[in-house]
N, C-alpha and C. Protein backbone atom coordinates (compact mmCIF):
# COMPACT_ATOMS: atom_id res chain seq x y z
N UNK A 1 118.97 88.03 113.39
CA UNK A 1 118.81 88.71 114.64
C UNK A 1 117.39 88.53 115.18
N UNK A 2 116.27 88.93 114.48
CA UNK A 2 115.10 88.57 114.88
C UNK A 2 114.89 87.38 115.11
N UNK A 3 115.20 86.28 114.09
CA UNK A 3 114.62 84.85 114.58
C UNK A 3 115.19 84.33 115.72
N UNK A 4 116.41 84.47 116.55
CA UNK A 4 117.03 84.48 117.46
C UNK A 4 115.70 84.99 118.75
N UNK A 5 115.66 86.18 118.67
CA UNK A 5 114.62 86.69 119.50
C UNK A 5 113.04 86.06 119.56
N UNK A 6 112.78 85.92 118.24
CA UNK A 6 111.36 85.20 118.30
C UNK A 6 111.58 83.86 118.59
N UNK A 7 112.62 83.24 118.92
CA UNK A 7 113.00 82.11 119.12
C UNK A 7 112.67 82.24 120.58
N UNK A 8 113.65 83.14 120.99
CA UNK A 8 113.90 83.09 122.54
C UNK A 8 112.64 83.67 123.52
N UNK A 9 112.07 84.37 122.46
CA UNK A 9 110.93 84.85 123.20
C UNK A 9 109.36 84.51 122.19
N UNK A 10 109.36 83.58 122.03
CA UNK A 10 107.87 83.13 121.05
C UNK A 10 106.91 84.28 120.82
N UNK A 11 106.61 84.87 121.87
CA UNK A 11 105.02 85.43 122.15
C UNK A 11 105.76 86.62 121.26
N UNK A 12 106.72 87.52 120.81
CA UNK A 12 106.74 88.39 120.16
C UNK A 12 106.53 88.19 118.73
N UNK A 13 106.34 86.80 118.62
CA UNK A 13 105.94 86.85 116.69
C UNK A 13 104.50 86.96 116.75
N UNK A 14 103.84 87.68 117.65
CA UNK A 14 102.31 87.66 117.65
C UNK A 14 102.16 89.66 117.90
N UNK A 15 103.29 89.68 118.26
CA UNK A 15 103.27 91.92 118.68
C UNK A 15 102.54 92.28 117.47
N UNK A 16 103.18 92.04 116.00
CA UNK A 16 103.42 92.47 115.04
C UNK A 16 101.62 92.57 114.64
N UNK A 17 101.32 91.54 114.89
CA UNK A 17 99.69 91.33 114.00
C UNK A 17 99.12 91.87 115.22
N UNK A 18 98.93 92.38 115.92
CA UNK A 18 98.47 92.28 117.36
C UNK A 18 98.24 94.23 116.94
N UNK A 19 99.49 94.68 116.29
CA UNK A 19 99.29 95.86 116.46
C UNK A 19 98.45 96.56 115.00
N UNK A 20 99.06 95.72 114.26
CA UNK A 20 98.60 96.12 112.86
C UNK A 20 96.96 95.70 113.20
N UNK A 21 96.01 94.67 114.10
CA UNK A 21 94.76 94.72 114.02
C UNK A 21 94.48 95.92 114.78
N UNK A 22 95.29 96.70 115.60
CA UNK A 22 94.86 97.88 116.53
C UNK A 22 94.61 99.10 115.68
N UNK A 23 95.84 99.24 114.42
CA UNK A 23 96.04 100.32 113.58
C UNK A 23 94.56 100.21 112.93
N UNK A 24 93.91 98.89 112.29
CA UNK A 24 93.34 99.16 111.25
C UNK A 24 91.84 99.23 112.02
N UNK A 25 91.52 98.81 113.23
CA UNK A 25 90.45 98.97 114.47
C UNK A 25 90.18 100.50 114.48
N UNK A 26 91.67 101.30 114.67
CA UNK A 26 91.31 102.62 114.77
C UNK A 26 90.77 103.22 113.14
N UNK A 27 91.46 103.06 112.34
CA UNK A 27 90.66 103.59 110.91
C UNK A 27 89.54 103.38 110.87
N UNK A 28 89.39 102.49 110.97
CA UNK A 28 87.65 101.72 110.74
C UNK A 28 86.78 102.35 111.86
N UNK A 29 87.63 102.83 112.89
CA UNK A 29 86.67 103.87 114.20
C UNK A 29 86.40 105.26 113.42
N UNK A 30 87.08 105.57 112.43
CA UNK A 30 86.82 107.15 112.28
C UNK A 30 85.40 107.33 111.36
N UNK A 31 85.01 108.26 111.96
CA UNK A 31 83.72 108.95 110.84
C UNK A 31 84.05 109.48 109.65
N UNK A 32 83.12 109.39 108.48
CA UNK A 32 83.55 109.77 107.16
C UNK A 32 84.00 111.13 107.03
N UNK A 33 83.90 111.74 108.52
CA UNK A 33 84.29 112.93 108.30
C UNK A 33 85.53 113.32 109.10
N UNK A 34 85.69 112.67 109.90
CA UNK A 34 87.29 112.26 110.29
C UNK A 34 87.93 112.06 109.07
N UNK A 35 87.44 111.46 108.21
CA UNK A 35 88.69 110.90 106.89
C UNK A 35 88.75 111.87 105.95
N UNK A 36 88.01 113.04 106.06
CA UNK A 36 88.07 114.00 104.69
C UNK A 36 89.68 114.34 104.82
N UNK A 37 90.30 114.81 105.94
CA UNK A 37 91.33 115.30 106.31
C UNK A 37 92.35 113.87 105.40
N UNK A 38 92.37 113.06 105.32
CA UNK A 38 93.41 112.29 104.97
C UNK A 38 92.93 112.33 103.38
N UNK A 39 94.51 111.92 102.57
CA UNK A 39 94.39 111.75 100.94
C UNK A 39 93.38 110.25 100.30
N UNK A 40 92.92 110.93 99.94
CA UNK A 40 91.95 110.55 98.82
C UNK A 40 92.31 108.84 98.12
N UNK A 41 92.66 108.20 98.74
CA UNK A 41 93.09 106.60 98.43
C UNK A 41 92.05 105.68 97.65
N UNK A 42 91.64 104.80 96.56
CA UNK A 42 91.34 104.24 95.79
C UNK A 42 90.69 102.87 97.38
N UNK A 43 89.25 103.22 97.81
CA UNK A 43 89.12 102.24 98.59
C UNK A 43 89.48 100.77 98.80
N UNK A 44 89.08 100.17 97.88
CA UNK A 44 89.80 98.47 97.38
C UNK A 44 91.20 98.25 97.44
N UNK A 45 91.91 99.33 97.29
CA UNK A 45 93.71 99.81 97.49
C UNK A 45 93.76 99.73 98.86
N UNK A 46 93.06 100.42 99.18
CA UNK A 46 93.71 100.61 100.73
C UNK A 46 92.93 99.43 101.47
N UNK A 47 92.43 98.51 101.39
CA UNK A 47 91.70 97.48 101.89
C UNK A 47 92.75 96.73 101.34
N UNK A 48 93.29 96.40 100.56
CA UNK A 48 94.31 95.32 99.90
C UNK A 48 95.53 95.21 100.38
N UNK A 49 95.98 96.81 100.68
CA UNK A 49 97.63 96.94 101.24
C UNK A 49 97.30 96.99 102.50
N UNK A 50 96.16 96.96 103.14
CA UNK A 50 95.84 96.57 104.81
C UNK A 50 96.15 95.30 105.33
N UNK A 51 95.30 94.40 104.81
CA UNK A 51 95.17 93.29 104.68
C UNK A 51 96.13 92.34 104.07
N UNK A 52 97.29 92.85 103.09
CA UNK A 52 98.47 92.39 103.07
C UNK A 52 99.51 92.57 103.86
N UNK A 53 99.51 93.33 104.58
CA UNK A 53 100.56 94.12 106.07
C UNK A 53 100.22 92.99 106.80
N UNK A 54 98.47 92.70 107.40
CA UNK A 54 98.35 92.22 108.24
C UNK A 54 98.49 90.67 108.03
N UNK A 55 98.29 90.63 106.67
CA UNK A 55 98.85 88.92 106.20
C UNK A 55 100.10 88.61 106.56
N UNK A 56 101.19 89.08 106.27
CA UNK A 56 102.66 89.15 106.59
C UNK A 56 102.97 89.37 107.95
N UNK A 57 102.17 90.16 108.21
CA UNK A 57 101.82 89.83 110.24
C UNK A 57 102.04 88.68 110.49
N UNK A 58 100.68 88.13 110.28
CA UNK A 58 100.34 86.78 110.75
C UNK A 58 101.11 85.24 110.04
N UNK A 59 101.86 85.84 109.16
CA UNK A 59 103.01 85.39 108.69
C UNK A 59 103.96 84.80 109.88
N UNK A 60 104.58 85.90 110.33
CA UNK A 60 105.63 85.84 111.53
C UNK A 60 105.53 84.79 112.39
N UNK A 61 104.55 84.68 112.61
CA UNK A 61 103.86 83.68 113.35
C UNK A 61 104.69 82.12 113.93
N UNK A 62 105.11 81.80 112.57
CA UNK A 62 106.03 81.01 111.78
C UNK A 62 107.50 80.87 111.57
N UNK A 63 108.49 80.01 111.71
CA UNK A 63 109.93 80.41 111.55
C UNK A 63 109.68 80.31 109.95
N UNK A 64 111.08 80.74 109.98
CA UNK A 64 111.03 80.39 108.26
C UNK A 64 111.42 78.64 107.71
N UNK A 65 112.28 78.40 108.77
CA UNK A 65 111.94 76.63 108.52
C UNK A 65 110.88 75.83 108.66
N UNK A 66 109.86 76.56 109.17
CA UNK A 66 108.46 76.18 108.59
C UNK A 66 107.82 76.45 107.24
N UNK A 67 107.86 77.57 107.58
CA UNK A 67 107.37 78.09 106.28
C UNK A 67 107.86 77.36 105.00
N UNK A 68 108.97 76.92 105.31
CA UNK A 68 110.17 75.91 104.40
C UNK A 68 109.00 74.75 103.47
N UNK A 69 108.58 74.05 104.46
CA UNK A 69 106.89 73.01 104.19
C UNK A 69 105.83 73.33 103.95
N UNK A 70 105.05 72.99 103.15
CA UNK A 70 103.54 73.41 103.31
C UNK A 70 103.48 74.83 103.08
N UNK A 71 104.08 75.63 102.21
CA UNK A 71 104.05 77.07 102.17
C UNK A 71 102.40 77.02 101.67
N UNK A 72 101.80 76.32 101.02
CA UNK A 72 100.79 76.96 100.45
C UNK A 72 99.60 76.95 101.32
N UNK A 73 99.38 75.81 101.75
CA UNK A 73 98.83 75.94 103.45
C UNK A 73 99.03 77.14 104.32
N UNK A 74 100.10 77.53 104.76
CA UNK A 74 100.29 78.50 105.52
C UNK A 74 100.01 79.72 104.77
N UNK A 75 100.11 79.79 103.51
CA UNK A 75 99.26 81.10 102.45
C UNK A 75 98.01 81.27 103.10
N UNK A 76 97.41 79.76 102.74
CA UNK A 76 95.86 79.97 102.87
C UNK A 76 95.31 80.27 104.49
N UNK A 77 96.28 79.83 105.02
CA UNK A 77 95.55 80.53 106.70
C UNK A 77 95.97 81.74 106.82
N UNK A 78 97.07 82.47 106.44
CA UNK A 78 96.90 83.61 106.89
C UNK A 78 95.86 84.56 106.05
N UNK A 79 95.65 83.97 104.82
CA UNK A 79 94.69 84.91 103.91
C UNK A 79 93.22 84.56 104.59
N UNK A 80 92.77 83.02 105.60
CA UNK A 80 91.91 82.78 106.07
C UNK A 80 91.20 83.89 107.23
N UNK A 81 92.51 84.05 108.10
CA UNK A 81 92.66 85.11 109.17
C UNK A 81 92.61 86.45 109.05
N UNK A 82 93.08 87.10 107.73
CA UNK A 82 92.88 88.00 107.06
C UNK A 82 91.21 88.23 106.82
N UNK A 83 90.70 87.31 106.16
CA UNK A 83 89.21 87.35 105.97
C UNK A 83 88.48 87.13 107.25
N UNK A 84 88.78 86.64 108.09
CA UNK A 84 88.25 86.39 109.53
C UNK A 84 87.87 88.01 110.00
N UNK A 85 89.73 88.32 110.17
CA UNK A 85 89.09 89.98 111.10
C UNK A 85 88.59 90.94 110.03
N UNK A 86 88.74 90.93 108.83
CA UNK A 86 87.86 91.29 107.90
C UNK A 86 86.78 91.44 108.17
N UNK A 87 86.23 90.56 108.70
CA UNK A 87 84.71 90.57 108.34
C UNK A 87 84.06 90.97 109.98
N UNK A 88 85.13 90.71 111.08
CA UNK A 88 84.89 91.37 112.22
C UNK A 88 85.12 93.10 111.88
N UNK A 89 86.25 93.17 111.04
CA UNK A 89 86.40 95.19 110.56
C UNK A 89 84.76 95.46 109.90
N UNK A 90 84.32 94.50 109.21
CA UNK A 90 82.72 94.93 108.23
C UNK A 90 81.88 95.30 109.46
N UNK A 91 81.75 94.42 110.43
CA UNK A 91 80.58 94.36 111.35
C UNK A 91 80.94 95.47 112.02
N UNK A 92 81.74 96.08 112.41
CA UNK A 92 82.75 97.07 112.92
C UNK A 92 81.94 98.53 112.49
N UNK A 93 82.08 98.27 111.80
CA UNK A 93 81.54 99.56 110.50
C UNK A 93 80.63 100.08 110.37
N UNK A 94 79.55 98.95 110.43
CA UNK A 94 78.17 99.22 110.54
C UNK A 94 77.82 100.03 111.82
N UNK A 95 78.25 100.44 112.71
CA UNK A 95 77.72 101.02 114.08
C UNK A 95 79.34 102.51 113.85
N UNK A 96 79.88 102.77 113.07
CA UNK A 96 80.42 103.91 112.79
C UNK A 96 79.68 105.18 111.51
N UNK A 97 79.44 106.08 112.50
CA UNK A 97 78.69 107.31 111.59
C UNK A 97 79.20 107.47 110.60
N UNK A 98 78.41 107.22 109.39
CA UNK A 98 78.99 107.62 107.77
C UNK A 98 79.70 106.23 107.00
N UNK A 99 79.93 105.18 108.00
CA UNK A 99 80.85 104.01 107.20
C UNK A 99 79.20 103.01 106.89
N UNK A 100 79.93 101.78 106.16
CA UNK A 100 79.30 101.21 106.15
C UNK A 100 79.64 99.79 105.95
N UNK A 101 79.03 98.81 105.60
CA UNK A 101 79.54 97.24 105.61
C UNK A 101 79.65 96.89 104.08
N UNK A 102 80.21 96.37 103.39
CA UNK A 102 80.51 96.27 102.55
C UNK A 102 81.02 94.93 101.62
N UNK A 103 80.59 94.33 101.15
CA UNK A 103 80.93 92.67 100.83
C UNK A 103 82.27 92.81 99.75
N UNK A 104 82.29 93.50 98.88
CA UNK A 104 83.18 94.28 98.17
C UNK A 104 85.02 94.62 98.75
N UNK A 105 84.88 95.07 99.76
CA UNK A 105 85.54 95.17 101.03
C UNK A 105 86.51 93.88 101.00
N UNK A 106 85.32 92.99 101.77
CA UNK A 106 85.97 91.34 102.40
C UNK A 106 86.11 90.99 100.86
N UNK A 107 86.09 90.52 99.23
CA UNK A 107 86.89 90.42 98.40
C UNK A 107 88.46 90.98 98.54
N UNK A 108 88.65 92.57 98.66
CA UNK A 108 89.62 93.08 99.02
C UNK A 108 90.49 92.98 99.99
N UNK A 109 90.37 92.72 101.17
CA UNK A 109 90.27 92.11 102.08
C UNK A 109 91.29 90.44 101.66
N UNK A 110 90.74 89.76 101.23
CA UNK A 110 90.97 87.98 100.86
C UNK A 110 92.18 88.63 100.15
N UNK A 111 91.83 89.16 99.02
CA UNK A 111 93.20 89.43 98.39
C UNK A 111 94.18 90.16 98.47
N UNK A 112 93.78 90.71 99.24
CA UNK A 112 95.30 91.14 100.22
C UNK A 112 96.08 90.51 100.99
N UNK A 113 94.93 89.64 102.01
CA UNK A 113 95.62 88.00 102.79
C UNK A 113 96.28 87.02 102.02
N UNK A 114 95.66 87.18 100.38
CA UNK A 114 96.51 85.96 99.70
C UNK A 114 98.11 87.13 99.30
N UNK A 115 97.74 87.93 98.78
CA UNK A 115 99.02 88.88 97.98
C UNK A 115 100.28 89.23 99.77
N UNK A 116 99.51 89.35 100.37
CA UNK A 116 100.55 89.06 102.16
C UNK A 116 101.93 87.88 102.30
N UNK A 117 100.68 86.75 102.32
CA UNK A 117 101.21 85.62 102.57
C UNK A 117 102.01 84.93 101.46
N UNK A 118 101.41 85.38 100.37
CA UNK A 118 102.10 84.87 99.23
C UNK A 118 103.64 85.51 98.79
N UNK A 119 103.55 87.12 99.26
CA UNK A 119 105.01 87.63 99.30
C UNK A 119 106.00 87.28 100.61
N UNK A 120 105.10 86.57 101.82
CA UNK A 120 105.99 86.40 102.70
C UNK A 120 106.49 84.89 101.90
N UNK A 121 105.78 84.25 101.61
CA UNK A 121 106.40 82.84 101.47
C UNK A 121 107.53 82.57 100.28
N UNK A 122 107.19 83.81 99.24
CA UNK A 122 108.30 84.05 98.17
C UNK A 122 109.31 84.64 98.94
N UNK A 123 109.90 85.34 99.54
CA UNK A 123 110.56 85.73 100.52
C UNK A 123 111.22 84.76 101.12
N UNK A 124 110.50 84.08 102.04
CA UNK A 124 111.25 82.87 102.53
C UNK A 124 112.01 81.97 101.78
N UNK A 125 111.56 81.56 100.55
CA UNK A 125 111.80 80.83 99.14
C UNK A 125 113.23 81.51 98.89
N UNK A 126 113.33 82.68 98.58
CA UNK A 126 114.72 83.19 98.64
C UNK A 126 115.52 83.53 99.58
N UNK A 127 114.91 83.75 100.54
CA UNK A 127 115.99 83.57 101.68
C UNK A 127 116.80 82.17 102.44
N UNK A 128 115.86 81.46 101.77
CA UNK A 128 116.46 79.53 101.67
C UNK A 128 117.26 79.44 100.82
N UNK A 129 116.97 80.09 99.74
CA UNK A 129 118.18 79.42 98.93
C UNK A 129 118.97 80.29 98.97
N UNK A 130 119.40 81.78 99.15
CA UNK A 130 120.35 82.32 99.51
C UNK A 130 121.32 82.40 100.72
N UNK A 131 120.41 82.04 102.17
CA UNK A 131 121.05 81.97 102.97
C UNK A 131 120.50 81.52 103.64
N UNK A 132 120.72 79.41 103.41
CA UNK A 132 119.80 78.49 103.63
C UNK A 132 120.32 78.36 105.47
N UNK A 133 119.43 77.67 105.97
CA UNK A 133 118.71 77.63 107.54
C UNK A 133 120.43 76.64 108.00
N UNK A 134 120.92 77.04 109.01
CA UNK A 134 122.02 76.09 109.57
C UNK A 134 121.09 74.47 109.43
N UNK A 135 122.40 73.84 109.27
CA UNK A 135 121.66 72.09 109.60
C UNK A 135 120.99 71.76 110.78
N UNK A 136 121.50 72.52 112.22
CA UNK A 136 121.39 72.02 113.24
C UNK A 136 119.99 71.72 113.53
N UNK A 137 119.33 72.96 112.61
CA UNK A 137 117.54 72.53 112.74
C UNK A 137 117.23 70.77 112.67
N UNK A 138 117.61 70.67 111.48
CA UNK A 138 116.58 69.21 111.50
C UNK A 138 117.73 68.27 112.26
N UNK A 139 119.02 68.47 113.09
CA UNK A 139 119.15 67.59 113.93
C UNK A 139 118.40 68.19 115.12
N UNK A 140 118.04 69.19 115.42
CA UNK A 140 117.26 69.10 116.89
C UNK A 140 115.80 68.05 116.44
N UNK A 141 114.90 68.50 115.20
CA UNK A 141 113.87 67.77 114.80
C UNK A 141 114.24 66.59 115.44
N UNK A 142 115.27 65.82 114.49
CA UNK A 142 115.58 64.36 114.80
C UNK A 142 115.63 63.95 116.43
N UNK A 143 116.39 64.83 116.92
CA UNK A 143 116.52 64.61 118.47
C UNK A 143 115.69 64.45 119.48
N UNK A 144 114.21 65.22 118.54
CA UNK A 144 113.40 65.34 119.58
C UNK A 144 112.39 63.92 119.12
N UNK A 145 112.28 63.84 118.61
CA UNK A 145 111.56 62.81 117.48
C UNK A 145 112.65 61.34 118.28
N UNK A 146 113.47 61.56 118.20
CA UNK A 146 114.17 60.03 119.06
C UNK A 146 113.52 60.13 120.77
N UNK A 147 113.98 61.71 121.14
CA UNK A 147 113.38 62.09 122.21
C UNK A 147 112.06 61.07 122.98
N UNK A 148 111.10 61.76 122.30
CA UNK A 148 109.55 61.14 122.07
C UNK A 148 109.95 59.63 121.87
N UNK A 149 110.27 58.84 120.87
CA UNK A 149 110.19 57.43 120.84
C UNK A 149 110.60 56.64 122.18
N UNK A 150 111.96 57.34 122.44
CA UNK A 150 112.63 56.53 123.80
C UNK A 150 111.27 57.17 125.23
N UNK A 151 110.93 58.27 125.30
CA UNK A 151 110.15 58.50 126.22
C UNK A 151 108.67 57.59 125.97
N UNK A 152 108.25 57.39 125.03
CA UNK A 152 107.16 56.22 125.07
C UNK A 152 107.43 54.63 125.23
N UNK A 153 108.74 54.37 124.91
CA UNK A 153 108.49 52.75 125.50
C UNK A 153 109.72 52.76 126.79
């Protein structure tokens, strides 16, 4: 049902990461004293299961007949992107009362982008072989790929 939709409408496999960078923009806005009110979370934890949400975000990105190729590539960019706004959340920080920047963090951070991407792509892995992609995919590939040849000569 979804890939249908992200098919038909592309720009919605981008909502998902789009909002999860808004969610974690606002945490990173609160003062240390804004956060007394919330439970007591193991910092590096909650930097890890952030940053894995937002890995699997930026996952989506992707059909899963992509993801099909090159899974480990596509690991490493979303764990790349992960560490990217990472380190835009650090700089973030530094100009919020009571937080601070933290290198410790962006470790946590990376490994959450890899533990993300790495459960989306195991995921995909079984969802191929359980309830592998219709054929018609790689005849459109082919089609378009003849497409292109006859349109250049």
């Amino acid at each position: 049902m979804f890939e249908s939709l992200f098919t038909k409408y592309p720009f919605f496999r981008k909502i998902p990461a789009i909002l999860c960078m808004a969610i974690i923009f606002k945490i990173s806005s609160m003062t240390s004293a804004d956060l007394e009110g919330l439970p007591h979370v193991w910092d590096k934890l909650a930097h890890t299961c952030e940053y894995a949400t937002l890995a699997g975000c930026f996952a989506m990105w992707w059909t899963r007949g992509q993801w099909s190729s090159r899974q480990w590539l596509r690991v490493l960019i979303v764990m790349g992107l992960a560490l990217a706004y990472g380190c835009t959340d650090e700089y973030h920080q530094r100009f919020v009362e009571g937080r601070s920047c933290d290198a410790l963090d962006l470790v946590a951070d990376t490994f959450g982008g890899f533990v993300g991407g790495s459960v989306y792509a195991l995921i995909c892995k079984l969802l191929n072989r359980f309830d592998p992609l219709p054929a018609e995919t790689g005849k459109n590939n082919a089609s378009d790929e003849s497409d292109a040849e006859s349109e250049d000569a």
